[in-house]
PDB file of N, CA and C in Angstrom:
ATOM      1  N   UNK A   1       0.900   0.160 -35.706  1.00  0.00           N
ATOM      2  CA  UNK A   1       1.266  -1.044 -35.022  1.00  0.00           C
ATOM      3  C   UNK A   1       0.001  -1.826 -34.685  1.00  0.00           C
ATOM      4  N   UNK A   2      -0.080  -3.019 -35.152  1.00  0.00           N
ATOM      5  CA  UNK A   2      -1.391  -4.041 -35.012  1.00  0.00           C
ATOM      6  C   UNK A   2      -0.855  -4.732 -33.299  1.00  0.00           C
ATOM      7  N   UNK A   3      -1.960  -4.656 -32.891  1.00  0.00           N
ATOM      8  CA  UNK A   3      -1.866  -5.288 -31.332  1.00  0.00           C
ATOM      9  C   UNK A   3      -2.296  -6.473 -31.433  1.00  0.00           C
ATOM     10  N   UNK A   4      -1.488  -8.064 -31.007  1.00  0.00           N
ATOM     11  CA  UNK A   4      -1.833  -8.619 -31.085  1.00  0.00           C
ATOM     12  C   UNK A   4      -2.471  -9.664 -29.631  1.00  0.00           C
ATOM     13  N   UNK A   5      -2.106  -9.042 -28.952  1.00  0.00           N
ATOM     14  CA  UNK A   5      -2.431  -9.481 -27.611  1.00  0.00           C
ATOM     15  C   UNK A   5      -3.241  -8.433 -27.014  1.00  0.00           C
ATOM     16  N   UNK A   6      -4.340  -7.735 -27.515  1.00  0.00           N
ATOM     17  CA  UNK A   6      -4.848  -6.662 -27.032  1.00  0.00           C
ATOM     18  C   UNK A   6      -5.162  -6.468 -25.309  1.00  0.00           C
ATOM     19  N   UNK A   7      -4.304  -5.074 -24.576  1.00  0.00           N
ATOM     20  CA  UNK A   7      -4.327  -5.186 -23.011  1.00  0.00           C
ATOM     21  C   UNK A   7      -3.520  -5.573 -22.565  1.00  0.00           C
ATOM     22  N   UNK A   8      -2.955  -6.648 -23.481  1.00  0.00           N
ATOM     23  CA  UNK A   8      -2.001  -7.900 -22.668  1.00  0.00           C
ATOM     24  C   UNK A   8      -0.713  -7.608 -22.921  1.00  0.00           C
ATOM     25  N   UNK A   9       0.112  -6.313 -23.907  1.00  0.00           N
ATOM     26  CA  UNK A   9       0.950  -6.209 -24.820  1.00  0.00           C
ATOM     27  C   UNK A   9       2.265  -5.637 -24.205  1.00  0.00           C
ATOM     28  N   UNK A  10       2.170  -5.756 -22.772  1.00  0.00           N
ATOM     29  CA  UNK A  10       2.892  -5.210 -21.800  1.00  0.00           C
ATOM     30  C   UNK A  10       3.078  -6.249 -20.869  1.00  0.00           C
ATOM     31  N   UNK A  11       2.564  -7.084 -20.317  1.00  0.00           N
ATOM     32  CA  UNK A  11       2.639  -8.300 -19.613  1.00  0.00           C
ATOM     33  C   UNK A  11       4.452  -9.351 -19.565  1.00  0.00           C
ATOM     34  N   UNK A  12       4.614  -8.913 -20.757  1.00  0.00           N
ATOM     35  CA  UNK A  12       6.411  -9.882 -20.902  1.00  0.00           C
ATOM     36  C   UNK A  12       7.296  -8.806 -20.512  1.00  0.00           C
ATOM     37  N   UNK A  13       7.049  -7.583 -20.132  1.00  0.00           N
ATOM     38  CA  UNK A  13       8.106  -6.339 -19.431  1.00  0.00           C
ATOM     39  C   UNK A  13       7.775  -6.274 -18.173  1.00  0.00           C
ATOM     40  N   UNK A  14       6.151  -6.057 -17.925  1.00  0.00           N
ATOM     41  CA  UNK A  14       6.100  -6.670 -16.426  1.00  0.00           C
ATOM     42  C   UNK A  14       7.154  -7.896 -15.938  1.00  0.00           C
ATOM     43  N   UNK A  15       6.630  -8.930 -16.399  1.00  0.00           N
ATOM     44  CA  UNK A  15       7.011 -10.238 -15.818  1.00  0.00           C
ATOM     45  C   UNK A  15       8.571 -10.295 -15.760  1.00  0.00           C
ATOM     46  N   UNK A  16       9.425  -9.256 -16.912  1.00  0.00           N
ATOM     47  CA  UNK A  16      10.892  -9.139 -16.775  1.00  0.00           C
ATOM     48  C   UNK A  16      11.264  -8.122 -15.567  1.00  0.00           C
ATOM     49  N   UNK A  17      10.451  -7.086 -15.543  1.00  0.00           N
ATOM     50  CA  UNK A  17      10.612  -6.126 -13.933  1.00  0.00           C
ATOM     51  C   UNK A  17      10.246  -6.808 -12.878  1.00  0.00           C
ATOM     52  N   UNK A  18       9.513  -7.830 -12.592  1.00  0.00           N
ATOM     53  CA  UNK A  18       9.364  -8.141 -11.564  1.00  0.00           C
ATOM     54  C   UNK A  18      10.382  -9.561 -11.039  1.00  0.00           C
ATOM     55  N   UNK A  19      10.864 -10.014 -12.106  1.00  0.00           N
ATOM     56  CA  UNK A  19      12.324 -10.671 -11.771  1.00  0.00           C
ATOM     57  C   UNK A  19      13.211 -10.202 -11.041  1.00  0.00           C
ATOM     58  N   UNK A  20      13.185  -9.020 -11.748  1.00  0.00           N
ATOM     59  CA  UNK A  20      14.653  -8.152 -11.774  1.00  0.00           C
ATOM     60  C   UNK A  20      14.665  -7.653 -10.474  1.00  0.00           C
ATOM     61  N   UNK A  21      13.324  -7.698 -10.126  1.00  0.00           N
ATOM     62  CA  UNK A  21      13.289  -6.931  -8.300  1.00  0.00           C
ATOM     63  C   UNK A  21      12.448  -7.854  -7.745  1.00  0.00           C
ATOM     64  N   UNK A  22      12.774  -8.590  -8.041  1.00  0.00           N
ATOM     65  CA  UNK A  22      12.369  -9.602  -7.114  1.00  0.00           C
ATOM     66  C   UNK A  22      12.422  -9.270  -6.132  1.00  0.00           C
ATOM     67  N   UNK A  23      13.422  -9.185  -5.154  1.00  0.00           N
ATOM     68  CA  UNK A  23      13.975  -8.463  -3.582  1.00  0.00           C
ATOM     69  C   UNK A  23      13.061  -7.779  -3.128  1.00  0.00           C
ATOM     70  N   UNK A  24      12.628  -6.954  -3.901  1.00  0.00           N
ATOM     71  CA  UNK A  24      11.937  -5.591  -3.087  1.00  0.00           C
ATOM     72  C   UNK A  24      10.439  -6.308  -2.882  1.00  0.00           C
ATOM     73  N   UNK A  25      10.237  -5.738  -1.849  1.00  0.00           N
ATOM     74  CA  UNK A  25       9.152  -6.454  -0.918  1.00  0.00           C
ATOM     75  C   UNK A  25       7.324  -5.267  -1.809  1.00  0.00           C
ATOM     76  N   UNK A  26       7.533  -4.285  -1.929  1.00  0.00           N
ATOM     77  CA  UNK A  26       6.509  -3.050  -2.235  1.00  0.00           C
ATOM     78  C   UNK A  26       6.740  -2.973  -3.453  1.00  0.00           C
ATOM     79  N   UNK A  27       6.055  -1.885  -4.297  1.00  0.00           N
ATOM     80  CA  UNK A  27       6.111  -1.152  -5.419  1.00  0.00           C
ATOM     81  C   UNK A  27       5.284   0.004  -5.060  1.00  0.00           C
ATOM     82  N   UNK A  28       5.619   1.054  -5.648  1.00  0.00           N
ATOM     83  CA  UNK A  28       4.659   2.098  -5.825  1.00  0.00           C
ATOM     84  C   UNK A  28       4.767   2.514  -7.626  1.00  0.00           C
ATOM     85  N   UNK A  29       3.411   2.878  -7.833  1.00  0.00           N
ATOM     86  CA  UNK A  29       3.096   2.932  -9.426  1.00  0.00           C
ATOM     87  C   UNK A  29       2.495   4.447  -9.540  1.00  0.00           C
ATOM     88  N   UNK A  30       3.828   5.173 -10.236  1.00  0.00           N
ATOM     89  CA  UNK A  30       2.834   6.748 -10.642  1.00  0.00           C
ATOM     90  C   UNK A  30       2.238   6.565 -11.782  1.00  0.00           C
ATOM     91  N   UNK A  31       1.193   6.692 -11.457  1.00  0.00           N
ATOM     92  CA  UNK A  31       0.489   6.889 -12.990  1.00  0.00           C
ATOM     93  C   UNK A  31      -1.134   5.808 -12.486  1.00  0.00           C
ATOM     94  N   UNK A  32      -2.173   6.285 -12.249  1.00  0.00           N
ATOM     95  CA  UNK A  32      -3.573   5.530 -12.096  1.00  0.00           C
ATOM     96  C   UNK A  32      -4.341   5.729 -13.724  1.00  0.00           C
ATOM     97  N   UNK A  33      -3.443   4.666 -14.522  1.00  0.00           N
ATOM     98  CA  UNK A  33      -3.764   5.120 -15.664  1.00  0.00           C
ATOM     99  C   UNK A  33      -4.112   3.689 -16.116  1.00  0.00           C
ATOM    100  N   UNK A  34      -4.353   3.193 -17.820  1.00  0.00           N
ATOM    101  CA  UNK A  34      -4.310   2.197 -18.523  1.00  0.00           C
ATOM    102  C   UNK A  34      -2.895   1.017 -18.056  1.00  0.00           C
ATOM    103  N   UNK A  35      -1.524   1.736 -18.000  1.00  0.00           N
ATOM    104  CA  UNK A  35       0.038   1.263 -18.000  1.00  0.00           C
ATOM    105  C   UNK A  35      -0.192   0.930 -16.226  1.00  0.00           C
ATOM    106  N   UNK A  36      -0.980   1.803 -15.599  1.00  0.00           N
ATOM    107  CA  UNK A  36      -0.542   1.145 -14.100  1.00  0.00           C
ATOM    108  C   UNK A  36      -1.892   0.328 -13.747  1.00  0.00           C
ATOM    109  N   UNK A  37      -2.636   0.524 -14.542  1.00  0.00           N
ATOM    110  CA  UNK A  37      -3.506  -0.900 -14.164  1.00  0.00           C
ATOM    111  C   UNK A  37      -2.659  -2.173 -14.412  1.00  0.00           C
ATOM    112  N   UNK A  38      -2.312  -2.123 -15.569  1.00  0.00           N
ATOM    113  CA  UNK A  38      -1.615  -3.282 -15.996  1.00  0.00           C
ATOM    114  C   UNK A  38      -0.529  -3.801 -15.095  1.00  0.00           C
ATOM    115  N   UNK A  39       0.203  -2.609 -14.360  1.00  0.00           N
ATOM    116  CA  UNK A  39       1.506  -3.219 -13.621  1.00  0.00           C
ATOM    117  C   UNK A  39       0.418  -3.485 -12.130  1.00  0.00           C
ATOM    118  N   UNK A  40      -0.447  -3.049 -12.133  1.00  0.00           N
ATOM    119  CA  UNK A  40      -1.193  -3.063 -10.593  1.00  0.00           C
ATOM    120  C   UNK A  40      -1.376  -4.335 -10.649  1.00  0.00           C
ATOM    121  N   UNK A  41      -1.742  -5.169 -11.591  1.00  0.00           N
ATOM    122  CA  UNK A  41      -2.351  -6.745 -11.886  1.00  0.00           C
ATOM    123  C   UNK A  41      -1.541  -7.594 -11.821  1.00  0.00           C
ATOM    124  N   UNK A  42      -0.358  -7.079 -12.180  1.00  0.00           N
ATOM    125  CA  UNK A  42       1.130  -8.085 -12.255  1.00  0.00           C
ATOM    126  C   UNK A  42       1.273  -8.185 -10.852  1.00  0.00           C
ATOM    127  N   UNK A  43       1.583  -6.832 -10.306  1.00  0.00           N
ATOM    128  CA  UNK A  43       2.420  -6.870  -8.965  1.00  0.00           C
ATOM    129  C   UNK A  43       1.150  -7.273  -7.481  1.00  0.00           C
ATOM    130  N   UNK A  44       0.111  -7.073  -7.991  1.00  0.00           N
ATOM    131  CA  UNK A  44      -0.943  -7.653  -6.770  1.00  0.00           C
ATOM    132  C   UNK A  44      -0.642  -9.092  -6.414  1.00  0.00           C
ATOM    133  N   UNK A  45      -0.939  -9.791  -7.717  1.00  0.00           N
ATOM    134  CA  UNK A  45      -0.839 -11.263  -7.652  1.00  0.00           C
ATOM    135  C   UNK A  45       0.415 -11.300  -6.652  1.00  0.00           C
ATOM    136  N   UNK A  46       1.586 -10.923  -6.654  1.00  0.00           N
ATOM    137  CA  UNK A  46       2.954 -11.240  -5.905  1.00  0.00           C
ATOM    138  C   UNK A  46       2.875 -10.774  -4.647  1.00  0.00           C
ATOM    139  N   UNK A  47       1.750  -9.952  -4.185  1.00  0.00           N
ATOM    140  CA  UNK A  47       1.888  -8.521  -2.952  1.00  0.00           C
ATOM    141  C   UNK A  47       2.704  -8.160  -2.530  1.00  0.00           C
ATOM    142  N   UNK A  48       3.096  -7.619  -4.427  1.00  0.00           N
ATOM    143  CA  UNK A  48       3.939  -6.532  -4.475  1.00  0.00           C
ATOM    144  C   UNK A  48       3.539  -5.032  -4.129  1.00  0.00           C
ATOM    145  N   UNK A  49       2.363  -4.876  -4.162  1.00  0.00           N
ATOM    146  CA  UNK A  49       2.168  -3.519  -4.653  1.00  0.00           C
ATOM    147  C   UNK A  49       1.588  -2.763  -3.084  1.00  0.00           C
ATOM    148  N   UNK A  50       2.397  -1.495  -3.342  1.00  0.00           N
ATOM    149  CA  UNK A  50       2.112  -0.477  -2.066  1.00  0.00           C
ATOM    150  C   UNK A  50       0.856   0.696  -2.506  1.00  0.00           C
ATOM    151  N   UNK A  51       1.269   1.300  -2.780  1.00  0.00           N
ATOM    152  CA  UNK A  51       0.098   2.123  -3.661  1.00  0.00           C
ATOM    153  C   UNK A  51       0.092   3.194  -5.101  1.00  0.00           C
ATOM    154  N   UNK A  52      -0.811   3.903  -5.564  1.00  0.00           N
ATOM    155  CA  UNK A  52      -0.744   4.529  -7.104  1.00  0.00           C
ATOM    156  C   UNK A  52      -0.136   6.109  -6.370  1.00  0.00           C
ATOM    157  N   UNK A  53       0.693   6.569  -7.424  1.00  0.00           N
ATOM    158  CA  UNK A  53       0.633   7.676  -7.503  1.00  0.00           C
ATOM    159  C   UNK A  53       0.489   8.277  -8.532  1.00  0.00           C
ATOM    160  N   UNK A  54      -0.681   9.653  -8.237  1.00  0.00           N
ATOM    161  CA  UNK A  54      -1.051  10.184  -9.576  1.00  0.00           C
ATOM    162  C   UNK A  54      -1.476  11.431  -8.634  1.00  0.00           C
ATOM    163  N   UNK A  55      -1.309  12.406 -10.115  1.00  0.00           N
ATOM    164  CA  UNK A  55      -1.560  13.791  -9.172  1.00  0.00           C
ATOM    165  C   UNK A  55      -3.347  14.569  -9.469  1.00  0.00           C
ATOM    166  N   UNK A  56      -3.904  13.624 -10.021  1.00  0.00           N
ATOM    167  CA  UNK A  56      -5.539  13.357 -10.221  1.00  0.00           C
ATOM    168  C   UNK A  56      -5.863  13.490  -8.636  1.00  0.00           C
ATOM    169  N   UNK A  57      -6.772  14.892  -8.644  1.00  0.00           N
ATOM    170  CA  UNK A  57      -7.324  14.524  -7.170  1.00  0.00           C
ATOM    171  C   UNK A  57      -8.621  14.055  -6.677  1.00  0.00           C
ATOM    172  N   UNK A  58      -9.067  13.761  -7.745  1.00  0.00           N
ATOM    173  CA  UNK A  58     -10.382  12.695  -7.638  1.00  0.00           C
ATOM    174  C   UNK A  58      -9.906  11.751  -7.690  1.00  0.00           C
ATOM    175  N   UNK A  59      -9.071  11.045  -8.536  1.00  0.00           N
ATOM    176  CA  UNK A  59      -7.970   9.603  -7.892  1.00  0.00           C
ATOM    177  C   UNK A  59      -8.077   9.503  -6.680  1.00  0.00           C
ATOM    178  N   UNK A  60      -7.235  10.714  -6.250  1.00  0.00           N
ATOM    179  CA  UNK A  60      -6.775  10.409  -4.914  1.00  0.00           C
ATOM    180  C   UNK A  60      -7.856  10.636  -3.686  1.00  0.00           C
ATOM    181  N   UNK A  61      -8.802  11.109  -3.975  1.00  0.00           N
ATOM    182  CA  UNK A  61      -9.863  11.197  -3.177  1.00  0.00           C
ATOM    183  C   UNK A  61     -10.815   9.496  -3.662  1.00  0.00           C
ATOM    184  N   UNK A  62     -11.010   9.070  -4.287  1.00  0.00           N
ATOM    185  CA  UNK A  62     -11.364   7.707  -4.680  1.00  0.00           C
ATOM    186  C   UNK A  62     -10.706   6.528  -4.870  1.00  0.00           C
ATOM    187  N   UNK A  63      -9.681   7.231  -4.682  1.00  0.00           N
ATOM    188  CA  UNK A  63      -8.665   5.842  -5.133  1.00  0.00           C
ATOM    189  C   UNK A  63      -9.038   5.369  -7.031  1.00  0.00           C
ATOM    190  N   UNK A  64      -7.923   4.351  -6.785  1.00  0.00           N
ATOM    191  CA  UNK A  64      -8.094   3.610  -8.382  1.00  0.00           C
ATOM    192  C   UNK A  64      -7.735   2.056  -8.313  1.00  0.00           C
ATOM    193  N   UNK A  65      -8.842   1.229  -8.984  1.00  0.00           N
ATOM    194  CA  UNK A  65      -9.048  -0.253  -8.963  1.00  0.00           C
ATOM    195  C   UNK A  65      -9.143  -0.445  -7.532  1.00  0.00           C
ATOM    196  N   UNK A  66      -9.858   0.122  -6.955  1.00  0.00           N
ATOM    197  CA  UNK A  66     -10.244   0.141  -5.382  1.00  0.00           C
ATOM    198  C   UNK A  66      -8.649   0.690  -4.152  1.00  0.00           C
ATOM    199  N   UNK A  67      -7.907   1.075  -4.936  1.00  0.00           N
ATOM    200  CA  UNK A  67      -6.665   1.073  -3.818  1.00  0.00           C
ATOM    201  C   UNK A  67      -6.539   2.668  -3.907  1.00  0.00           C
ATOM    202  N   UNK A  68      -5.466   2.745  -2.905  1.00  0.00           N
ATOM    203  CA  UNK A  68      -5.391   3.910  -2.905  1.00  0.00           C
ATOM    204  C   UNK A  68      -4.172   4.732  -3.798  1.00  0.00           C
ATOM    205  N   UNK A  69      -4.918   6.208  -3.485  1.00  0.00           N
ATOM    206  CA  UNK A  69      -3.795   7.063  -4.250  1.00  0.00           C
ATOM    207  C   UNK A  69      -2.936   8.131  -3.802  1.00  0.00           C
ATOM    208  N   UNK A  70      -2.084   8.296  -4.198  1.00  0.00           N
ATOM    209  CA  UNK A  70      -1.209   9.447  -3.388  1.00  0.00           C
ATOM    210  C   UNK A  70      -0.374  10.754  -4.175  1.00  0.00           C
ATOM    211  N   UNK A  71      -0.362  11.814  -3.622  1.00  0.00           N
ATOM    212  CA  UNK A  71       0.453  12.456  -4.308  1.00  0.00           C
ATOM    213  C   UNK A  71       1.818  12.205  -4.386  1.00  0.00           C
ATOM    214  N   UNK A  72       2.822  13.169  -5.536  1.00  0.00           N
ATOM    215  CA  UNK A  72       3.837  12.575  -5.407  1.00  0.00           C
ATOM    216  C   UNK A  72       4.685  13.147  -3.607  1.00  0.00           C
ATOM    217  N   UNK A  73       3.994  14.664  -3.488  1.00  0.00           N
ATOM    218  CA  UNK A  73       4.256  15.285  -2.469  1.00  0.00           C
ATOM    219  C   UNK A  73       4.022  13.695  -0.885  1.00  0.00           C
ATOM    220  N   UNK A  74       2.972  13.076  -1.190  1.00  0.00           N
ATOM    221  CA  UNK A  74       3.752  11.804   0.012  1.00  0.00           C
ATOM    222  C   UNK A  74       4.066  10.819   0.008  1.00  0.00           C
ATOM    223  N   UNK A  75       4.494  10.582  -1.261  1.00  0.00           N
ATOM    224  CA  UNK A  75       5.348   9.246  -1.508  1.00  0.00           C
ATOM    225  C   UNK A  75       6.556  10.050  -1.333  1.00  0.00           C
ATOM    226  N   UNK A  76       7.236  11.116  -1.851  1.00  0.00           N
ATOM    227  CA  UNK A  76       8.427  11.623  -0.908  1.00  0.00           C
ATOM    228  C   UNK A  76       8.410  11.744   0.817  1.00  0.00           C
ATOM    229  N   UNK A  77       7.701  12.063   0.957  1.00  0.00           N
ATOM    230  CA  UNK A  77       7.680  11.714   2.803  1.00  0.00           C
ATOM    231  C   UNK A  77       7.590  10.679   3.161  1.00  0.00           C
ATOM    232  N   UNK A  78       6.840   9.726   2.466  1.00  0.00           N
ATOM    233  CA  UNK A  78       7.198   8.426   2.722  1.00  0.00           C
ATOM    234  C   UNK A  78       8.456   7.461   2.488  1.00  0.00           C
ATOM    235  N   UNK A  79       9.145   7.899   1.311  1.00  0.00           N
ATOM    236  CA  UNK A  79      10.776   7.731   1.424  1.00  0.00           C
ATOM    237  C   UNK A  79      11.413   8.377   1.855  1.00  0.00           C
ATOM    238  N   UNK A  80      11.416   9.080   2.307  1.00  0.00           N
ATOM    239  CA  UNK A  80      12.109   9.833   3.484  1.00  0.00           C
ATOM    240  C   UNK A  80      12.368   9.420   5.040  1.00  0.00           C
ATOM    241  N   UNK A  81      10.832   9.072   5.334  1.00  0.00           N
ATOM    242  CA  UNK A  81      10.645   7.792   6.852  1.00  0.00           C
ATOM    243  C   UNK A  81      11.525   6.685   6.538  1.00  0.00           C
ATOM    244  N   UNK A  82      11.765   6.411   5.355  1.00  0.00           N
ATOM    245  CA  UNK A  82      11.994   5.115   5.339  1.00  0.00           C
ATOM    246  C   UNK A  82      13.604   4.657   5.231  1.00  0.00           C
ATOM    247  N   UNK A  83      14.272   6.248   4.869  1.00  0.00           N
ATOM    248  CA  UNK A  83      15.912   5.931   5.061  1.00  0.00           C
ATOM    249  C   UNK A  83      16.103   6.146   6.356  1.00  0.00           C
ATOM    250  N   UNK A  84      15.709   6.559   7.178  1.00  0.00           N
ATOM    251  CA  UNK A  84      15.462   7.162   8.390  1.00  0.00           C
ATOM    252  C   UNK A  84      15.577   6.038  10.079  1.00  0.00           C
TER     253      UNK A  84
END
């Protein structure tokens, strides 16, 4: 598969997910990878975005693209507070 928008080749599925949830005020993104940089860039611009989850614990001790990271172990406690 030839890339013709190199980086960028994901940007028209962003921009259709972030329609679609429009509503929701946060995001959280598993994965501090290539795919969640890309959604990190979409959803910043909107301040959409809550934080990465990845189970990298130098991630999560450094964070990724300066934000922070979390396991998945507290993004479940954190939805948990939140039906609550």
């Amino acid at each position: 598969m030839k890339l013709i928008n190199k980086e960028h080749e994901l940007d028209e599925i962003a921009n259709k997910l972030l329609l679609e949830f429009n509503g929701r005020s946060k995001f959280y993104i598993y994965g501090a990878g290539k795919l969640g940089k890309l959604l990190y860039e979409k959803l910043k611009c909107k301040n959409q975005f809550s934080a990465f989850i990845d189970n990298d614990n130098r991630k999560q001790r450094d964070g990724f693209c300066s934000q922070k990271v979390i396991t998945f172990k507290e993004y479940l406690k954190v939805m948990s507070n939140c039906s609550n």
